[in-house]
Protein backbone atom coordinates (compact mmCIF):
# COMPACT_ATOMS: atom_id res chain seq x y z
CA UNK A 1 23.45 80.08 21.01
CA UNK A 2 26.63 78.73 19.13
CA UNK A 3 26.46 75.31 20.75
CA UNK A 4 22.89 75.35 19.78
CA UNK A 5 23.42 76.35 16.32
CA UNK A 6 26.25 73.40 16.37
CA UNK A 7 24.14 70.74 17.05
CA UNK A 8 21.47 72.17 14.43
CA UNK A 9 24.15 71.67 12.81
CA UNK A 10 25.11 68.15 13.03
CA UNK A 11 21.36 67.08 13.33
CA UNK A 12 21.17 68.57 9.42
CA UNK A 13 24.54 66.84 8.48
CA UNK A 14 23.05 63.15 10.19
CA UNK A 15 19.81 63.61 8.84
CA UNK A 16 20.62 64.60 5.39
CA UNK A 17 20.76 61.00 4.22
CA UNK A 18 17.41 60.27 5.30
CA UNK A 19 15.44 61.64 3.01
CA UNK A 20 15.57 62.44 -1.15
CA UNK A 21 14.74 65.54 -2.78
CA UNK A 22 14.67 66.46 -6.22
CA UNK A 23 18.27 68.08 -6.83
CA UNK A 24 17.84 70.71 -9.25
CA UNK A 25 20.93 71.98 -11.26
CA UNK A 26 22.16 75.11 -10.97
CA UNK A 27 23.60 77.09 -13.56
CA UNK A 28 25.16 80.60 -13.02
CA UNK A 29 25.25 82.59 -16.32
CA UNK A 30 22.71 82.45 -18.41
CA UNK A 31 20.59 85.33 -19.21
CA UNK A 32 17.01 84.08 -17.90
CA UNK A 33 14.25 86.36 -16.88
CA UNK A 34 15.05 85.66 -13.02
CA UNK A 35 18.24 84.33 -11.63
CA UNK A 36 18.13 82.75 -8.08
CA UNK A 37 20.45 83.41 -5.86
CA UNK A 38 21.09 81.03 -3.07
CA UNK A 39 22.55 81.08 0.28
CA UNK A 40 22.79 77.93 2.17
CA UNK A 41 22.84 77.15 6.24
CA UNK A 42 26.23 76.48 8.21
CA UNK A 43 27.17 73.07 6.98
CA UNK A 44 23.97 72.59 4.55
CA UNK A 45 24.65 69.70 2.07
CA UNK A 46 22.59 69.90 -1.21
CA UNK A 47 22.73 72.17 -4.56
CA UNK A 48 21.62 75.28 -3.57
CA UNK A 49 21.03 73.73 -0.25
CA UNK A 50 19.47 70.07 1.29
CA UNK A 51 16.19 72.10 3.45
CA UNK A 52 15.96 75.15 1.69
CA UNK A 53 17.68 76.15 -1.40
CA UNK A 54 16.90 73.52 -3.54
CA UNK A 55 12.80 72.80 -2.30
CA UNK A 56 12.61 76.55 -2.86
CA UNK A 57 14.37 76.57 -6.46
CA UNK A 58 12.05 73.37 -7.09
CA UNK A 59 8.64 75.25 -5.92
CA UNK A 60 9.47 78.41 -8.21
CA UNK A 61 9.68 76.35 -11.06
CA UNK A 62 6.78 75.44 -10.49
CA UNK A 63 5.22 78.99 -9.55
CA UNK A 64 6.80 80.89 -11.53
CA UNK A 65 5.72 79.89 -15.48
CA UNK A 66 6.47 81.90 -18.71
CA UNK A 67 9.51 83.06 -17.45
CA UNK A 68 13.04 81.68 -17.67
CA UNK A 69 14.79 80.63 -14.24
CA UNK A 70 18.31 79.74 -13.52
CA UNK A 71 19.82 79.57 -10.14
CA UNK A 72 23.36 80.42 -8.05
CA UNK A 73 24.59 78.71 -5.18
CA UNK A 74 26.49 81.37 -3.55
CA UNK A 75 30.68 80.73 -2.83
CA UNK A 76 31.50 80.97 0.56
CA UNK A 77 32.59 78.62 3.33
CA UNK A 78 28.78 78.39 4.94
CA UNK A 79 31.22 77.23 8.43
CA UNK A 80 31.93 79.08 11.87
CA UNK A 81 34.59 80.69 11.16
CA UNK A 82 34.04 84.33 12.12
CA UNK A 83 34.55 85.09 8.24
CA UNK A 84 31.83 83.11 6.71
CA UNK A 85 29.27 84.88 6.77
CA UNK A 86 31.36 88.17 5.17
CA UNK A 87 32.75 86.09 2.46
CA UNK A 88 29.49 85.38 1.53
CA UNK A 89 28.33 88.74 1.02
CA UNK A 90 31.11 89.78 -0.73
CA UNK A 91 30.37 87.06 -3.54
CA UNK A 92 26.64 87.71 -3.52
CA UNK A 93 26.91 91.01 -4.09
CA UNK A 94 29.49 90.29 -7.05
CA UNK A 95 27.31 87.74 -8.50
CA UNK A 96 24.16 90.16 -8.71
CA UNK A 97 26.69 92.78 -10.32
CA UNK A 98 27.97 90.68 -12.87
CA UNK A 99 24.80 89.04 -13.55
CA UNK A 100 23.37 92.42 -14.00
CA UNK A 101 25.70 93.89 -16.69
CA UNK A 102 26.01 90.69 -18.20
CA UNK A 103 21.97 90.55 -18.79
CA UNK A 104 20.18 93.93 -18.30
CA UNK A 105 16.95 92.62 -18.14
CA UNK A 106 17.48 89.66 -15.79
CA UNK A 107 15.37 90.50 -11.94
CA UNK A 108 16.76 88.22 -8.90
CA UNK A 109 15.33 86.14 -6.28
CA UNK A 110 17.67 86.25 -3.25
CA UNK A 111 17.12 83.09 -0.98
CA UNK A 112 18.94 82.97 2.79
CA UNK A 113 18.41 79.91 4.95
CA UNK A 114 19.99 80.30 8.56
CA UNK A 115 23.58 82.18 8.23
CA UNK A 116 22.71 82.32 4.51
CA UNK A 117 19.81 84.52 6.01
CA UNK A 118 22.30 86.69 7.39
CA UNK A 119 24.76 87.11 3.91
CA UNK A 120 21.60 87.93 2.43
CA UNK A 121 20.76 90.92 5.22
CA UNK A 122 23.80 92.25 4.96
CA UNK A 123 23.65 92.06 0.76
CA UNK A 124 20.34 94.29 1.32
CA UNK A 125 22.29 96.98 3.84
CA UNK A 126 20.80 95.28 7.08
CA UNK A 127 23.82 94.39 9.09
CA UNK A 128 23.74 90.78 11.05
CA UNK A 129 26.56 91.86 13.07
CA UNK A 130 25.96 90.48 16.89
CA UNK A 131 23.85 87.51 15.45
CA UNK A 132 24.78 83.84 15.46
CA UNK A 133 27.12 83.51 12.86
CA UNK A 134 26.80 87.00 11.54
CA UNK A 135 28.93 89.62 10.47
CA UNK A 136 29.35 93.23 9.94
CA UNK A 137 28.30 94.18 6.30
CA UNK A 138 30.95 94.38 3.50
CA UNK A 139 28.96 94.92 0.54
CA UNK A 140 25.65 95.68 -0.47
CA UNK A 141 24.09 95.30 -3.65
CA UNK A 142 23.90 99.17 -5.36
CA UNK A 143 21.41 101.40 -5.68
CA UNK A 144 20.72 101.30 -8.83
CA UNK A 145 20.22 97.56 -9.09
CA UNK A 146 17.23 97.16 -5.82
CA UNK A 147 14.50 97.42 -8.22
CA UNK A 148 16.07 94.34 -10.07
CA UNK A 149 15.55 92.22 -7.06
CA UNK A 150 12.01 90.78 -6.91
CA UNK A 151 12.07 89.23 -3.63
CA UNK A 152 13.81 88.00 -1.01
CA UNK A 153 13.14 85.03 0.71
CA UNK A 154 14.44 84.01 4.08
CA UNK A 155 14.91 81.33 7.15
CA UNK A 156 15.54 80.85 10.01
CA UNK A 157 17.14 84.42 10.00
CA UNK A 158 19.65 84.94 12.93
CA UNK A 159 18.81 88.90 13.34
CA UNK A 160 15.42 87.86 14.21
CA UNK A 161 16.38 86.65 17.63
CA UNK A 162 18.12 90.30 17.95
CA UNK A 163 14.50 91.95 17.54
CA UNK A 164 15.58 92.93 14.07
CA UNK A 165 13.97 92.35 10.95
CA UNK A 166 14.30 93.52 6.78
CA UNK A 167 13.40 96.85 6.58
CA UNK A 168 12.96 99.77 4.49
CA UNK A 169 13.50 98.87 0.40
CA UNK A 170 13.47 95.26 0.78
CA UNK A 171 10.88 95.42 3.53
CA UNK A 172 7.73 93.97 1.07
CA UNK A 173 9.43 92.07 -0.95
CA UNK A 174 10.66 90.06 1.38
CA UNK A 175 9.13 87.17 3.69
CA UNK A 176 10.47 85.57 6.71
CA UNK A 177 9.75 82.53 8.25
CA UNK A 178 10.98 81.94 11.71
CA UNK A 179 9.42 78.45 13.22
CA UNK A 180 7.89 78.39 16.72
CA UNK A 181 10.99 77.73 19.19
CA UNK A 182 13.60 77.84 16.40
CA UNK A 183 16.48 78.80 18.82
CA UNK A 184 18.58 80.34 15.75
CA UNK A 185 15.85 83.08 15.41
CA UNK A 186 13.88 83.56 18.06
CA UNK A 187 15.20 85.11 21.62
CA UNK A 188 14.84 81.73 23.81
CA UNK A 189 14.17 79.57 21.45
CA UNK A 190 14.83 75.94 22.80
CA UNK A 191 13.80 73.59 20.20
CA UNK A 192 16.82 72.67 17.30
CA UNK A 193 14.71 70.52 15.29
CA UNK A 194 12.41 74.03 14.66
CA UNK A 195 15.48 75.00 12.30
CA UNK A 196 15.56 71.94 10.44
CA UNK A 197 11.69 71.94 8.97
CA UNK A 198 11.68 75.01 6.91
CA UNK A 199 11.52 72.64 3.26
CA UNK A 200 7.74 72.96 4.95
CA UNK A 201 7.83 77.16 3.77
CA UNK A 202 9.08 76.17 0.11
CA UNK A 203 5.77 76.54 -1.93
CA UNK A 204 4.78 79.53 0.35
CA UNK A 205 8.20 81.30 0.14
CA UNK A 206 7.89 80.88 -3.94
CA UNK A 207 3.97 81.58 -3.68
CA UNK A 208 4.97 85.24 -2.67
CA UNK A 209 7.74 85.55 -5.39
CA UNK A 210 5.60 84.69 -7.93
CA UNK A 211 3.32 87.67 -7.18
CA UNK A 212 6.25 89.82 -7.39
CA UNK A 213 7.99 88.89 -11.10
């Protein structure tokens, strides 16, 4: 699964040139109505990220009107290293708290694309531990802050090809795409250009947020 998600990988870093997106800028503390938080794939180039974060900030703009958005490209090293994944939770989770005392009526979006997927599961309490770049959880966003997450939005999630899934508080606010032989989230998966097309779920992923702000 590791050599597969390698070669994902590199097919994301050779491809990126290929094709031109509208970069939108990111900007992480200003006291909007929603701030997006944004967890890219292992090696993803881009803002928030070149398949997902960025269509996905791009199609809530556009979904999402009357309300302010800004957006957070979360700090962590998005590589193989058996850390990543745990750094990455750590600073989600301390973004969310500082955005939230900073601006108590801000909500969040959380967005996870591949091992972002899996430092947002383990921000919500579902551990990725055991999945392809995953980790055990390290922090989780409290209690008393769940109801100020709208919804979550996620890709290509690694703890789908473990049979798991969101449950619980997060359970409907969240969607999850997982493409038809994506080998990164689903069991036996065998086709690596599956993980690479999910800029197809932008305006569905923001769709659903939009009915939840």
């Amino acid at each position: 699964m590791r050599i597969r998600l390698c070669l994902a990988a590199l097919s994301l870093a050779g491809g990126a040139g290929l094709a031109t997106v509208s970069v939108p800028s990111a900007t992480a503390a200003a006291c909007t109505d929603i701030d997006v938080v944004a967890a890219r794939g292992t090696f993803e180039p881009g803002t928030l990220g070149f398949i997902v974060g960025d269509p996905v900030y791009s199609a809530l703009q556009r979904k999402i009107t009357g309300k302010s958005l800004s957006s957070y490209k979360v700090n962590y090293p998005a590589d193989l290293s058996l850390t990543s994944a745990a750094q990455g939770n750590t600073d989600l989770v301390n973004h969310v708290r500082s955005q939230a005392a900073s601006c108590p009526d801000q909500r969040f979006i959380l967005v996870g694309y591949s091992q972002g997927a899996n430092v947002v599961d383990n921000s919500i309490g579902i551990s990725s531990a055991g999945a392809v770049v995953g980790s055990p959880i390290v922090a989780t966003i409290p209690t008393a802050l769940e109801p100020r997450v709208a919804a979550v939005l996620l890709f290509g999630n690694p703890i789908r090809a473990l049979g798991k899934s969101v449950t619980g508080t997060y359970q409907s606010r969240t969607i999850d795409f997982c493409a038809a032989g994506d080998p990164v989230c689903e069991s036996g998966g065998d086709d690596v250009g599956a993980h690479l097309g999910y800029t197809a779920n932008a305006d569905a992923a923001a769709a659903f947020a939009a009915t939840r702000v």
